[in-house]
Protein backbone atom coordinates (compact mmCIF):
# COMPACT_ATOMS: atom_id res chain seq x y z
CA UNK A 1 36.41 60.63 -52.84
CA UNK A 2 36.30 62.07 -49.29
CA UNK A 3 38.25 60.47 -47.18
CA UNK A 4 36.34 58.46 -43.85
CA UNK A 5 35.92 60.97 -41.29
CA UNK A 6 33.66 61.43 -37.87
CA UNK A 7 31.55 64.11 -39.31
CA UNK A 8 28.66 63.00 -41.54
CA UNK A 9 27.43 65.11 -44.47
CA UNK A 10 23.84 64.80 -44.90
CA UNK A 11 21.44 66.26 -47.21
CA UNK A 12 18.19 65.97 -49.10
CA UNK A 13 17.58 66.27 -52.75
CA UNK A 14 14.30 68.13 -52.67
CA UNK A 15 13.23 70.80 -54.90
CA UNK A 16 15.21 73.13 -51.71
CA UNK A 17 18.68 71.80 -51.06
CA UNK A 18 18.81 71.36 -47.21
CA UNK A 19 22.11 70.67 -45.41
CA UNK A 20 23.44 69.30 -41.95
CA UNK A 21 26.72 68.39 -40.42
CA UNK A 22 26.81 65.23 -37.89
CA UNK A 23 30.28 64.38 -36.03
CA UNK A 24 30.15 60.98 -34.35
CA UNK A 25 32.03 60.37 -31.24
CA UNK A 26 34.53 58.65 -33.48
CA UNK A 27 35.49 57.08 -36.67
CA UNK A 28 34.46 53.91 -36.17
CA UNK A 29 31.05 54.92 -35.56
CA UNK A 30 30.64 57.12 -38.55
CA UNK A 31 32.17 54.31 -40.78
CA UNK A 32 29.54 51.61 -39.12
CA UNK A 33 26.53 54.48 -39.78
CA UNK A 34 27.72 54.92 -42.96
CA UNK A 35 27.57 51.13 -44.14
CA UNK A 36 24.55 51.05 -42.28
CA UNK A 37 22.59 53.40 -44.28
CA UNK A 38 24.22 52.62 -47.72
CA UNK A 39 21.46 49.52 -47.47
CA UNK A 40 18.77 51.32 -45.86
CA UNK A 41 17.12 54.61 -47.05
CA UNK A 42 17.35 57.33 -44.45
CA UNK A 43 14.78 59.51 -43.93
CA UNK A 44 14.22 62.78 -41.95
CA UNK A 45 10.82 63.72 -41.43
CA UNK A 46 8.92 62.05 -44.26
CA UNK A 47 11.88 63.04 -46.87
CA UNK A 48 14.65 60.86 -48.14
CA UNK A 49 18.18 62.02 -46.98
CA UNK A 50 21.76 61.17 -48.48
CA UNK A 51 24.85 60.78 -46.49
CA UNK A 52 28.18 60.66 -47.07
CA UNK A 53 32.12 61.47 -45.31
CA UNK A 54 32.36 65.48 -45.10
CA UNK A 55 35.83 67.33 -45.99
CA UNK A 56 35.64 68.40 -42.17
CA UNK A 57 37.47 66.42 -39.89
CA UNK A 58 35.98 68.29 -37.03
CA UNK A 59 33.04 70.96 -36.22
CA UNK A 60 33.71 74.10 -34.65
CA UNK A 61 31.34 76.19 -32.78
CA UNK A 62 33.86 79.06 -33.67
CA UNK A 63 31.14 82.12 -34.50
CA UNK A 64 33.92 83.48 -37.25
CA UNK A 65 33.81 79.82 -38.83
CA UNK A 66 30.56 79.41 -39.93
CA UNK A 67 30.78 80.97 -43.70
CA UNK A 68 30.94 78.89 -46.42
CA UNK A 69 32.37 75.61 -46.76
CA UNK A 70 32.95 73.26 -49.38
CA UNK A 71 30.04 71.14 -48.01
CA UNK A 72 27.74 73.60 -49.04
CA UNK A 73 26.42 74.49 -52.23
CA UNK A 74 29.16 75.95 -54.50
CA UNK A 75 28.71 79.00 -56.58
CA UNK A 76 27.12 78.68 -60.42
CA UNK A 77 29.24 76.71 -63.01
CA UNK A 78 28.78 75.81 -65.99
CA UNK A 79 30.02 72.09 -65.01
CA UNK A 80 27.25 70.36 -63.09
CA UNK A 81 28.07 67.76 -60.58
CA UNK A 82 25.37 64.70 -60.69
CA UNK A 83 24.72 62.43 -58.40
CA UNK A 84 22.20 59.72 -59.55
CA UNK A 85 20.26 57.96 -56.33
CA UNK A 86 17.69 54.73 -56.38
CA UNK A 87 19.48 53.72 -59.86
CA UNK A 88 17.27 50.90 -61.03
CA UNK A 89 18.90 51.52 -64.58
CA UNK A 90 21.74 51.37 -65.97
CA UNK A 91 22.90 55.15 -66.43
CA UNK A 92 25.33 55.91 -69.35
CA UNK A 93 26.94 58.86 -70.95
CA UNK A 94 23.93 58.48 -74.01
CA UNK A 95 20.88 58.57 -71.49
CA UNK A 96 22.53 61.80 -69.84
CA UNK A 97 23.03 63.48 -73.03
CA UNK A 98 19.37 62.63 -74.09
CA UNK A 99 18.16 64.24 -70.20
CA UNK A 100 20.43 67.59 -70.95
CA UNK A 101 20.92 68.49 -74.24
CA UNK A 102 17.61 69.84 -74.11
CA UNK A 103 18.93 72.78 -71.86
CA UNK A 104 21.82 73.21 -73.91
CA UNK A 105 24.72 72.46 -75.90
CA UNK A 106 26.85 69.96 -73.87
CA UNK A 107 30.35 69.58 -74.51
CA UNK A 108 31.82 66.87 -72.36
CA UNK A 109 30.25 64.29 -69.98
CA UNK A 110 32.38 62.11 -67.47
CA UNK A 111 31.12 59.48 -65.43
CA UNK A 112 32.19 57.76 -62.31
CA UNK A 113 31.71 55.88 -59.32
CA UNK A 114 32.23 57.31 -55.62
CA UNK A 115 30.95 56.93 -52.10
CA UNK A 116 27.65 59.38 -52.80
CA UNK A 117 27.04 56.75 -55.23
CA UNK A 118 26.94 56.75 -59.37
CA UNK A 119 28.15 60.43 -60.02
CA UNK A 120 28.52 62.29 -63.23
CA UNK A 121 30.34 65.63 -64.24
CA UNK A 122 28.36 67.57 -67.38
CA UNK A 123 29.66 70.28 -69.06
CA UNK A 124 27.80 72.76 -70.56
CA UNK A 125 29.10 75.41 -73.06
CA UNK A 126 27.90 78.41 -71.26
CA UNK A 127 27.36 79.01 -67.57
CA UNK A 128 23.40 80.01 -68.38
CA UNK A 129 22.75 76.56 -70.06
CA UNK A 130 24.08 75.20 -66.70
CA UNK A 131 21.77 76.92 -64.88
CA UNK A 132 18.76 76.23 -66.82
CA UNK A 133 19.58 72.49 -66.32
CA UNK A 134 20.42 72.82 -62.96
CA UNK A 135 16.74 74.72 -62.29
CA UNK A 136 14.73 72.50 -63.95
CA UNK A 137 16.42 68.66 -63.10
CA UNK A 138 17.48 69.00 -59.57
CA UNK A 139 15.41 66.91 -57.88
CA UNK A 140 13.52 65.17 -60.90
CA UNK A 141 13.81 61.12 -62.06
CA UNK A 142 15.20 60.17 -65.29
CA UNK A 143 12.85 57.57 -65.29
CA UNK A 144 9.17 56.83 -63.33
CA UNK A 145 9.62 56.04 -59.68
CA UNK A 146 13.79 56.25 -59.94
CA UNK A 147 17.45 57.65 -61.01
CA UNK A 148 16.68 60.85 -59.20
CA UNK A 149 19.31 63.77 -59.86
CA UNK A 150 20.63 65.17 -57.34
CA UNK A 151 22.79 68.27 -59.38
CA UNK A 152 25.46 70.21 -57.76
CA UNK A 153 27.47 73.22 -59.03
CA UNK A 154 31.06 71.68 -59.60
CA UNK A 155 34.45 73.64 -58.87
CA UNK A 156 36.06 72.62 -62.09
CA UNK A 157 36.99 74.96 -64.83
CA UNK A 158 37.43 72.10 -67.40
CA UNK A 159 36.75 68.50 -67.88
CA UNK A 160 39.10 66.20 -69.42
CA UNK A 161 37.69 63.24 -71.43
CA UNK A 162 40.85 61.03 -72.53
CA UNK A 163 38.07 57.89 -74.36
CA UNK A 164 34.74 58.20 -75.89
CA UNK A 165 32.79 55.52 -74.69
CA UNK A 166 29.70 54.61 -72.64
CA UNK A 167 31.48 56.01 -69.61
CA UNK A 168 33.09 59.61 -71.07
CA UNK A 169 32.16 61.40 -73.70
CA UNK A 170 34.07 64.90 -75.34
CA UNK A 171 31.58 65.64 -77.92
CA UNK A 172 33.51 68.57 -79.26
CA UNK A 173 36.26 65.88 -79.92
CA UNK A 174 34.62 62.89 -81.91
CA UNK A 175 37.80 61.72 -82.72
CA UNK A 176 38.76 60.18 -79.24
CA UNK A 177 39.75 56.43 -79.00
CA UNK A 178 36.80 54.01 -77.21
CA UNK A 179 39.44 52.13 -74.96
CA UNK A 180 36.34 49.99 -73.18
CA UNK A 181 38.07 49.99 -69.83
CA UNK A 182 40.59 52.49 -69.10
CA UNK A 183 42.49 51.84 -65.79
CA UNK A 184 42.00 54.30 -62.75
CA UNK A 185 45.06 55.83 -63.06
CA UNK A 186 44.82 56.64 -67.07
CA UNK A 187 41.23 58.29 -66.65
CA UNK A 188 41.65 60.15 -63.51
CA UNK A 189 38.48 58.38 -62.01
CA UNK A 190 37.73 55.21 -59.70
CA UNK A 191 36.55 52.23 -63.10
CA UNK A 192 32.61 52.19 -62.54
CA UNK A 193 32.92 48.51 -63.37
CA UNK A 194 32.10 47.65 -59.45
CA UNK A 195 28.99 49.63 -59.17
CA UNK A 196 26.88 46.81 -58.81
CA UNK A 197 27.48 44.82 -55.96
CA UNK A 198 26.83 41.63 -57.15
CA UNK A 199 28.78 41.76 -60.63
CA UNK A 200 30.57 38.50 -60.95
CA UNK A 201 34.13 37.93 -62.71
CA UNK A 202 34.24 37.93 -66.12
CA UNK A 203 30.55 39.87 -66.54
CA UNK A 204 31.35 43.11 -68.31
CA UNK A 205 29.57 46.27 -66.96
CA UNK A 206 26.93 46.40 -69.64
CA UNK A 207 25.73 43.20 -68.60
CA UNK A 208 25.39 43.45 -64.90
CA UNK A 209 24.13 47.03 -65.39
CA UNK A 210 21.08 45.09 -67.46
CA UNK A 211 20.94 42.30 -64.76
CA UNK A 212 20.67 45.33 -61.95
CA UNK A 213 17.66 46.96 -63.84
CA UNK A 214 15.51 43.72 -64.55
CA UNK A 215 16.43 42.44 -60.97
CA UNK A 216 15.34 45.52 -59.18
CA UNK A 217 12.36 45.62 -61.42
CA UNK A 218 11.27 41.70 -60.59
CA UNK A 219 11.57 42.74 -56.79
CA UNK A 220 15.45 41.78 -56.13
CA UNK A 221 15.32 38.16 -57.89
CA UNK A 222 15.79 37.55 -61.34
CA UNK A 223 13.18 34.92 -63.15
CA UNK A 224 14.46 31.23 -62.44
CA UNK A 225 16.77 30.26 -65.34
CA UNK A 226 17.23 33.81 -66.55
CA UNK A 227 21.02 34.84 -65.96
CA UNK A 228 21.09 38.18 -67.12
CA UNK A 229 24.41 37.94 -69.05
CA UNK A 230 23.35 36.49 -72.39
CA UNK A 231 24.08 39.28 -75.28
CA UNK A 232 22.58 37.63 -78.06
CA UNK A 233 19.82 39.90 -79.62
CA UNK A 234 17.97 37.86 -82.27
CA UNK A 235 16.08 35.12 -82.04
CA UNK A 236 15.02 32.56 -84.32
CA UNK A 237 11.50 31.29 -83.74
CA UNK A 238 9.97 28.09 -85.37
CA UNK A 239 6.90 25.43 -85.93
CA UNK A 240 4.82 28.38 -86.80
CA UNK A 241 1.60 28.00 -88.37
CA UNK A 242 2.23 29.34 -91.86
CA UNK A 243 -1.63 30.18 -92.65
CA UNK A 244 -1.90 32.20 -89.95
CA UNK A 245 1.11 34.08 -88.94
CA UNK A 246 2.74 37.01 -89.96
CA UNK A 247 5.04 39.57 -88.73
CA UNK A 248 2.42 41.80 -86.87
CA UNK A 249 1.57 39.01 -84.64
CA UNK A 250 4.69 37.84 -84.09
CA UNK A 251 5.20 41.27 -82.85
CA UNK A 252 2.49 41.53 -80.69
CA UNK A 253 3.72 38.18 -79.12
CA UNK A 254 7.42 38.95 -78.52
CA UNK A 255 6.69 42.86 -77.75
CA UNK A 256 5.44 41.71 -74.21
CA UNK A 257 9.10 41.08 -73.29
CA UNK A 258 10.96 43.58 -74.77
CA UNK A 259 11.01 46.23 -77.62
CA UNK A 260 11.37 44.88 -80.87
CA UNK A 261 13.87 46.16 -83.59
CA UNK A 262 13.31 44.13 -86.46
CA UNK A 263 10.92 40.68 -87.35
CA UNK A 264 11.48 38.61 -91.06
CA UNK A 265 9.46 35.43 -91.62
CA UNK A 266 12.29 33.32 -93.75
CA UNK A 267 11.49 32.67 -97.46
CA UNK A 268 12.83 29.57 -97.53
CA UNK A 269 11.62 28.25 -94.35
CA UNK A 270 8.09 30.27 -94.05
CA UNK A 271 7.33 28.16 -90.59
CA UNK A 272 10.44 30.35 -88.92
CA UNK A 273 11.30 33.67 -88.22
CA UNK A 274 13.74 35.69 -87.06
CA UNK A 275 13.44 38.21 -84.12
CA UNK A 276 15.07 41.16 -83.04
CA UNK A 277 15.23 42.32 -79.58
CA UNK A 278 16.53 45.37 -78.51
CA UNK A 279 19.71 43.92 -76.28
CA UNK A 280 20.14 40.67 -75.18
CA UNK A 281 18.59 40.71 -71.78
CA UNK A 282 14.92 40.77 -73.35
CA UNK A 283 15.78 38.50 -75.52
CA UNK A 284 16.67 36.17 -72.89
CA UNK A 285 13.21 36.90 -71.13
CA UNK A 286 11.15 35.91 -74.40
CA UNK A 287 13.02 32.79 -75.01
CA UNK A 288 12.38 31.68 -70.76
CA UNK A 289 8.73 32.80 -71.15
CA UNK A 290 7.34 31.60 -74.69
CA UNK A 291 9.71 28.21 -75.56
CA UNK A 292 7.02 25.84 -75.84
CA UNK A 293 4.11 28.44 -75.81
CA UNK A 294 1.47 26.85 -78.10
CA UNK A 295 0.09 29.29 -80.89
CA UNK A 296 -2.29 28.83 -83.34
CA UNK A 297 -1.89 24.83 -82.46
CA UNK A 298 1.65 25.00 -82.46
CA UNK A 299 4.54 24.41 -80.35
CA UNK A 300 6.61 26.98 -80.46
CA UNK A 301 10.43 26.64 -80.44
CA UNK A 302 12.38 29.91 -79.29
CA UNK A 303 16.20 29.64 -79.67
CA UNK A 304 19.10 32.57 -80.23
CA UNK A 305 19.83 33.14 -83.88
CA UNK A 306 23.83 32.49 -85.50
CA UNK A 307 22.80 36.28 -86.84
CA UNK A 308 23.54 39.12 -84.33
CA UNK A 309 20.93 41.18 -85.90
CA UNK A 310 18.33 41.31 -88.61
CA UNK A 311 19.64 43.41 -91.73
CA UNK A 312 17.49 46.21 -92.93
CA UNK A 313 15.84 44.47 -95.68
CA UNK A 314 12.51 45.01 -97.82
CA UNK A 315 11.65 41.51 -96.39
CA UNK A 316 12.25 41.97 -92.77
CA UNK A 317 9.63 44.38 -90.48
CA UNK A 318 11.08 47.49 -89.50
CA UNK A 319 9.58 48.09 -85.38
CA UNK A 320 12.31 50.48 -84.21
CA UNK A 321 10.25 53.83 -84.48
CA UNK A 322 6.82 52.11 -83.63
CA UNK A 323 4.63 53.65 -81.07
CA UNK A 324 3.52 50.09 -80.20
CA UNK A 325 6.79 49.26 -78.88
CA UNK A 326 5.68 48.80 -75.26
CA UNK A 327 9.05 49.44 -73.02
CA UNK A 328 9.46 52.66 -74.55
CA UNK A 329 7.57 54.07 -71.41
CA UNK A 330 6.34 52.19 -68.01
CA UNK A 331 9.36 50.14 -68.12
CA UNK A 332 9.62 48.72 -64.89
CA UNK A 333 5.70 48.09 -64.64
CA UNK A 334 6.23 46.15 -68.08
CA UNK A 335 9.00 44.20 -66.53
CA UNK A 336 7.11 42.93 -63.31
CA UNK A 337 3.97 41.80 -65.68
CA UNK A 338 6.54 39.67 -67.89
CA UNK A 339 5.35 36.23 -67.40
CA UNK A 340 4.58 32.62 -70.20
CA UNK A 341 1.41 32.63 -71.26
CA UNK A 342 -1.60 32.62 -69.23
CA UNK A 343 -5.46 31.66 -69.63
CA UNK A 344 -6.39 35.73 -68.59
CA UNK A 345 -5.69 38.57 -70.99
CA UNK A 346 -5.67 42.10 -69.87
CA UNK A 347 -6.99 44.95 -72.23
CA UNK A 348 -6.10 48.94 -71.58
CA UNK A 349 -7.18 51.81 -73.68
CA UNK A 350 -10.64 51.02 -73.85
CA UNK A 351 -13.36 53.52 -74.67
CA UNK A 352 -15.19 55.30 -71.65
CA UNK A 353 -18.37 53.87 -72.79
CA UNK A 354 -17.78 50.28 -73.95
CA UNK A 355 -19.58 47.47 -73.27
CA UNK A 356 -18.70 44.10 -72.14
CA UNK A 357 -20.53 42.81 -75.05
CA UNK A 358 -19.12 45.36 -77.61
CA UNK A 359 -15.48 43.26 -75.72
CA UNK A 360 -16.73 39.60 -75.88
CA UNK A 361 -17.56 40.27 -79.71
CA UNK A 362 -14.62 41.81 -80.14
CA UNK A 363 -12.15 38.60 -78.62
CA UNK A 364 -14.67 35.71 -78.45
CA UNK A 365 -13.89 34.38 -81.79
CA UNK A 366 -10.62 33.12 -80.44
CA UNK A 367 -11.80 30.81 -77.78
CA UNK A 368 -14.33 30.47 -75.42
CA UNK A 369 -14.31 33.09 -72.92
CA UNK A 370 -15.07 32.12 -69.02
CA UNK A 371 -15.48 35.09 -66.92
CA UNK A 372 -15.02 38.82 -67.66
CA UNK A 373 -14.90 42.20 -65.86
CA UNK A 374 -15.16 45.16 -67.20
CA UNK A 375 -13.58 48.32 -64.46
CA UNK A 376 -11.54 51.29 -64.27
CA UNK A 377 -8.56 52.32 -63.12
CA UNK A 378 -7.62 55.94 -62.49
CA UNK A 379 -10.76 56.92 -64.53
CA UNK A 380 -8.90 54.77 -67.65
CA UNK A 381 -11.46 51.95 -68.58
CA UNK A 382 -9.81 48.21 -68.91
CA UNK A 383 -11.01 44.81 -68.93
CA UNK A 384 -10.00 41.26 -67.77
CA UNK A 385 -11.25 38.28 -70.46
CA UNK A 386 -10.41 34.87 -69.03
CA UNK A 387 -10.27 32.09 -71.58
CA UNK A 388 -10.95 28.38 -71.34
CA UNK A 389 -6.77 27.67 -72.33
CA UNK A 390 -3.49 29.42 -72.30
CA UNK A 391 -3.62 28.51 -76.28
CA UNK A 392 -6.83 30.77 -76.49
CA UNK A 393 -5.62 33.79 -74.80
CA UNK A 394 -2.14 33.85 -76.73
CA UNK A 395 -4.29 33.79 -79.98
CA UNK A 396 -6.42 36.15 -78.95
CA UNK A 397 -3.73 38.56 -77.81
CA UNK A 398 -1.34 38.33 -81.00
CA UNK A 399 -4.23 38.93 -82.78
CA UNK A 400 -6.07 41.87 -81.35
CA UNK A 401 -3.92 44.21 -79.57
CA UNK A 402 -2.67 47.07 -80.87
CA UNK A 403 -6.88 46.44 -83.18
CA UNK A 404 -9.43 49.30 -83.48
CA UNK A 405 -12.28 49.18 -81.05
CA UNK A 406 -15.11 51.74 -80.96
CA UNK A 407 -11.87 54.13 -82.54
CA UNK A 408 -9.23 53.25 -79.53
CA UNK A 409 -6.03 51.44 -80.65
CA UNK A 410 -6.10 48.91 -77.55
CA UNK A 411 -3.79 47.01 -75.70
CA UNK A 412 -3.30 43.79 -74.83
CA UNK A 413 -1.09 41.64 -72.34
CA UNK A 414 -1.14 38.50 -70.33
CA UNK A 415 -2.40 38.87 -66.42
CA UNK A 416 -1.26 37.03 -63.62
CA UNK A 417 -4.42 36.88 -61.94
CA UNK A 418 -5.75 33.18 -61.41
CA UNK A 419 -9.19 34.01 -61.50
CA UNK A 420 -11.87 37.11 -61.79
């Protein structure tokens, strides 16, 4: 980590790398811009700037001095230095490998925290593999809208990975131990476990790195009553109605909140069910939203399971490869719709040509339908139903999305909106 110093290292992370050096009249002042700017975005002309302490102590307008420092871009590596900036997610050693191992065949990936923010060394096995990477992520997101890479050319000839765990990974070395929180000193790196500012004691990193993506996803406050620590992944759900449920629509149901890994209606107890969620923090979201939700006339009750997770069974609904699954893309946009049941259903993926009748007779069975309107949205047709009760809409919606209309697979979810 550079150490504080009056000149200011700024630069974009555009498609063209773009550098300048800024010395303050003093320290204090470039320590007070600094913590200034780490909580507002900086821009120069239109495009988003990064700033950190430079190596340089002091500028020079010495004509001889002006070749390259270590500022500037360093020469081609195959280690890549990557700095990850508006990180609404939770970045760990597997959602690197999954962004580079398409370039290459990476060896070794070490992750850390400094004052340019969540950083990350990657190793490639051959300097042209670096390079690929480097020319095709630098400047991309990981994910829509955020975790933009910023990718530098490192100095290092060789990284050393002592654990392999969600923080380092030496995957020429499987073998590694998975201590869970090496100290500074063992690792060689500052612990990441403070990245978030708002972690609280006792809250492993996992956690708060969940509670940092659904809080910047539900604009900077998580739902009343949702914590954002629980780690309890299955649910069990009961008072179902037993002639009319089954897996599918269970599915349909708890899918709005989070992906689903695995459903099972019990044998013994055919009015409850068991529920999989794919980590904790959805799971926390379906229970706030849908405890009490009435379906198909019945109160639902939506507690966390004694069972960790659902074993792979004959009897218990496999949804971890399903296309339906609906976080699997548009995550944070699926986030800020979460919300309990409402009298309005939304439908996407309609046909260009439908009809609002081709709709009503397609839903109406369920209820009886107030208002509709039928528009489009980026050329994509979609519709709004609204439905005399919340009741109405959640039976409509558990049992049509993800149903065959006019050929289009559509898709259903609960709107906010109080009226059309």
């Amino acid at each position: 980590m550079a150490e504080p110093s009056k000149v200011i290292h700024i630069r974009n992370v555009g498609h063209e790398i773009a550098e300048a050096l800024l010395q303050m009249q003093d320290l204090h002042n470039s320590v007070s811009a600094l913590q200034y700017y780490s909580t507002v975005q900086p821009s120069v002309r239109g495009r988003n700037v990064y700033m950190q302490f430079s190596s340089h102590q002091e500028l020079t307008t010495d004509q001889n001095s002006h070749g390259r420092n270590s500022d500037q871009e360093s020469e081609p590596n195959r280690i890549l230095l990557v700095t990850i900036h508006h990180m609404m997610y939770p970045i760990t050693v597997e959602v690197l490998h999954q962004v580079f191992k398409a370039y290459g065949y990476v060896e070794k990936i070490v992750t850390f925290q400094k004052s340019a923010g969540f950083q990350a060394l990657i190793q490639y096995q051959s300097l042209q593999e670096a390079m690929d990477a480097f020319g095709a992520l630098h400047g991309r997101n990981i994910y829509d809208g955020c975790c933009q890479l910023d990718i530098q050319y490192s100095n290092l000839s060789e990284l050393q990975v002592h654990y392999n765990n969600d923080r380092s990974r030496d995957f020429t070395n499987p073998s590694l131990p998975t201590e869970q929180r090496p100290r500074a000193s063992q690792q060689g790196y500052p612990d990441p476990g403070g990245l978030y500012a708002f972690q609280q004691p006792g809250a492993s990193y996992a956690q708060m790195g969940r509670a940092a993506m659904i809080t910047a996803a539900f604009g900077g406050t998580l739902p009343p009553g949702v914590t954002g620590t629980n780690e309890r992944c299955t649910l069990i759900v009961s008072n179902l109605n037993t002639d009319k449920i089954n897996e599918d629509k269970l599915f349909n149901l708890f899918s709005l909140y989070g992906n689903i890994v695995r459903i099972k209606i019990l044998r013994n107890k055919p009015d409850h069910a068991l529920v999989e969620m794919a980590d904790g923090f959805q799971a926390e979201l379906a229970v706030h939203y849908l405890k009490g939700a009435v379906l198909f006339a019945k109160k639902l009750e939506v507690n966390y399971s004694k069972y960790p997770n659902i074993t792979s069974a004959p009897d218990a609904h496999d949804y971890t490869t399903s296309s339906l699954n609906r976080f699997n893309s548009n995550v944070i946009k699926n986030y800020r719709h979460c919300c309990a049941p409402t009298k309005m259903i939304h439908i996407s993926a309609l046909p260009q040509e439908i009809t609002e009748d081709a709709i009503l007779n397609h839903v109406s069975e369920h209820g009886s339908v107030v208002n509709t309107k039928l528009f489009e949205v980026n050329g994509k047709r979609q519709a709004l139903i609204q439905f005399e009760s919340e009741e109405e809409a959640t039976e409509a919606l558990v049992s049509k999305h993800a149903t065959s209309l006019e050929g289009n697979t559509i898709r259903i979810s609960f709107s906010q909106m109080q009226s059309i």
